[in-house]
C-alpha atoms as a PDB file:
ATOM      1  CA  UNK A   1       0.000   0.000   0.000  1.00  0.00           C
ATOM      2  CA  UNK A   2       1.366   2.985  -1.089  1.00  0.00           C
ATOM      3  CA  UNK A   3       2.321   5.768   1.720  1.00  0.00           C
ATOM      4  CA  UNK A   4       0.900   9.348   2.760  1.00  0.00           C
ATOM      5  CA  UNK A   5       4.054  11.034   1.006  1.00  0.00           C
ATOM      6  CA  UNK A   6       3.841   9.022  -2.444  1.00  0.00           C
ATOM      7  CA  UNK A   7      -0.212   9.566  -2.526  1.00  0.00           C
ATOM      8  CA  UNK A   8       0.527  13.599  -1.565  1.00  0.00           C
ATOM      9  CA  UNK A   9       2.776  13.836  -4.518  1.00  0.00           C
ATOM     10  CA  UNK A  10       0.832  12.085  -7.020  1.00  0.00           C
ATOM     11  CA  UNK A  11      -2.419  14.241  -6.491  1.00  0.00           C
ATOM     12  CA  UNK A  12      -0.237  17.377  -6.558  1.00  0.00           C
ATOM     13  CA  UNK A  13       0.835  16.277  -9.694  1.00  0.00           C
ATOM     14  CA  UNK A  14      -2.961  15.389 -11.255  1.00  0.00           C
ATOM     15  CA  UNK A  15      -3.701  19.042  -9.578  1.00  0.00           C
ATOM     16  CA  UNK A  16      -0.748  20.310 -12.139  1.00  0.00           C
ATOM     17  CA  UNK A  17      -2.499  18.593 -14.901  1.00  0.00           C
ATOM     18  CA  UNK A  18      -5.714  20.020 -14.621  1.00  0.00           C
ATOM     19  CA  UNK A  19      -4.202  23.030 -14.400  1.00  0.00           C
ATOM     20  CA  UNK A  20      -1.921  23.255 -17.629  1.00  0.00           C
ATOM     21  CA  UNK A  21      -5.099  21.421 -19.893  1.00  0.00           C
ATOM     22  CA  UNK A  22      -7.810  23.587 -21.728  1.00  0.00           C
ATOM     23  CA  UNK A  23     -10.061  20.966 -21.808  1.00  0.00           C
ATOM     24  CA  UNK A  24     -12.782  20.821 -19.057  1.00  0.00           C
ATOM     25  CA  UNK A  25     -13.876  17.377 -19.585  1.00  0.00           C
ATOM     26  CA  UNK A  26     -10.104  16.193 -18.939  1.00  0.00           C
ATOM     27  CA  UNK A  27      -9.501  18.774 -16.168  1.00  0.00           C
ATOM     28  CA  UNK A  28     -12.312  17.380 -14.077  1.00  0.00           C
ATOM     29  CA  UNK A  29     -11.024  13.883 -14.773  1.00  0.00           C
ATOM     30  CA  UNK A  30      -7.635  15.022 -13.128  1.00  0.00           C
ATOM     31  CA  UNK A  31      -9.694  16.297 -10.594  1.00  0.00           C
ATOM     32  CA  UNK A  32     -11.409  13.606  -9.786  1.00  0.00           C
ATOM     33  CA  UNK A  33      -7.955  11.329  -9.513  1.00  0.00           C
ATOM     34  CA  UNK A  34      -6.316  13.981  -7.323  1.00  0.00           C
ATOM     35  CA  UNK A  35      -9.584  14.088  -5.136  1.00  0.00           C
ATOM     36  CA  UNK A  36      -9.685   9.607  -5.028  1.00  0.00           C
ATOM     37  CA  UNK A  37      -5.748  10.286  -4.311  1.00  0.00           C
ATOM     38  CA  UNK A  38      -6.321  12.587  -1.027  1.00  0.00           C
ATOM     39  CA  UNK A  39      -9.425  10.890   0.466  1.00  0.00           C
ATOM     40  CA  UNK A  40      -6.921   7.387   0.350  1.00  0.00           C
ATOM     41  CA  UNK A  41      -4.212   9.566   1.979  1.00  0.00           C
ATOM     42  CA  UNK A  42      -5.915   9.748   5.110  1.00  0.00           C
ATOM     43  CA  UNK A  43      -6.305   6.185   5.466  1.00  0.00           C
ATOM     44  CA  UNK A  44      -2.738   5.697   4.105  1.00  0.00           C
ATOM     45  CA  UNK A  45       0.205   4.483   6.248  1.00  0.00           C
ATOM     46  CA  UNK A  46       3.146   6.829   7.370  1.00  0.00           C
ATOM     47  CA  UNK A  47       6.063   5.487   5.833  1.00  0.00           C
ATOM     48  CA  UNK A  48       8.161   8.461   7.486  1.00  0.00           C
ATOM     49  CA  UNK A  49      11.374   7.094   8.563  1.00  0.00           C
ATOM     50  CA  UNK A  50      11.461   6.849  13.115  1.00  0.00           C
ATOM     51  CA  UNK A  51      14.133   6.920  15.433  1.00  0.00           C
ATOM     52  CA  UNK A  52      15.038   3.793  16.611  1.00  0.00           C
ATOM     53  CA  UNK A  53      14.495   2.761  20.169  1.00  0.00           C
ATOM     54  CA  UNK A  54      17.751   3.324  22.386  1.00  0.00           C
ATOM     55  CA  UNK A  55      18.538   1.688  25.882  1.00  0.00           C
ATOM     56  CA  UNK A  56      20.598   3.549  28.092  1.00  0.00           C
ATOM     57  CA  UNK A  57      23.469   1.332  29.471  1.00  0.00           C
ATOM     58  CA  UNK A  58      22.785   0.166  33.042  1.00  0.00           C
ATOM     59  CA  UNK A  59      24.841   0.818  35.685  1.00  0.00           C
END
C-alpha cells in the first residue's frame, strides 16, 4: 500500500495537470484522480522514517 508522502505527490501532480489542460472534460477527470488520491491519503500508512528505540546502558 502505497504511503501518505507518495499519494501527496501524485495528487499534486494530477492538480498540475488540470491546471496546464484547456479541456474541461479532462480537467475534471484530473480532478477527480487527485480528489480519489487525497481521500486514500488519510487512510494511508506513514512510511516516514522513526528513530530507533535506544537503551541507556545500566549501571
Amino acid at each position: 500500500m502505497p504511503g501518505k508522502k507518495y499519494l501527496t505527490e501524485q495528487a499534486a501532480t494530477f492538480l498540475k495537470f488540470a491546471m496546464a489542460t484547456t479541456d474541461p472534460d479532462i480537467a475534471a477527470g484530473f480532478l477527480d484522480k487527485a480528489a480519489d488520491l487525497s481521500a486514500r491519503r488519510e487512510e494511508a500508512p506513514d512510511a516516514s522514517p522513526r528513530a530507533p528505540d535506544v537503551e541507556r546502558p545500566k549501571g
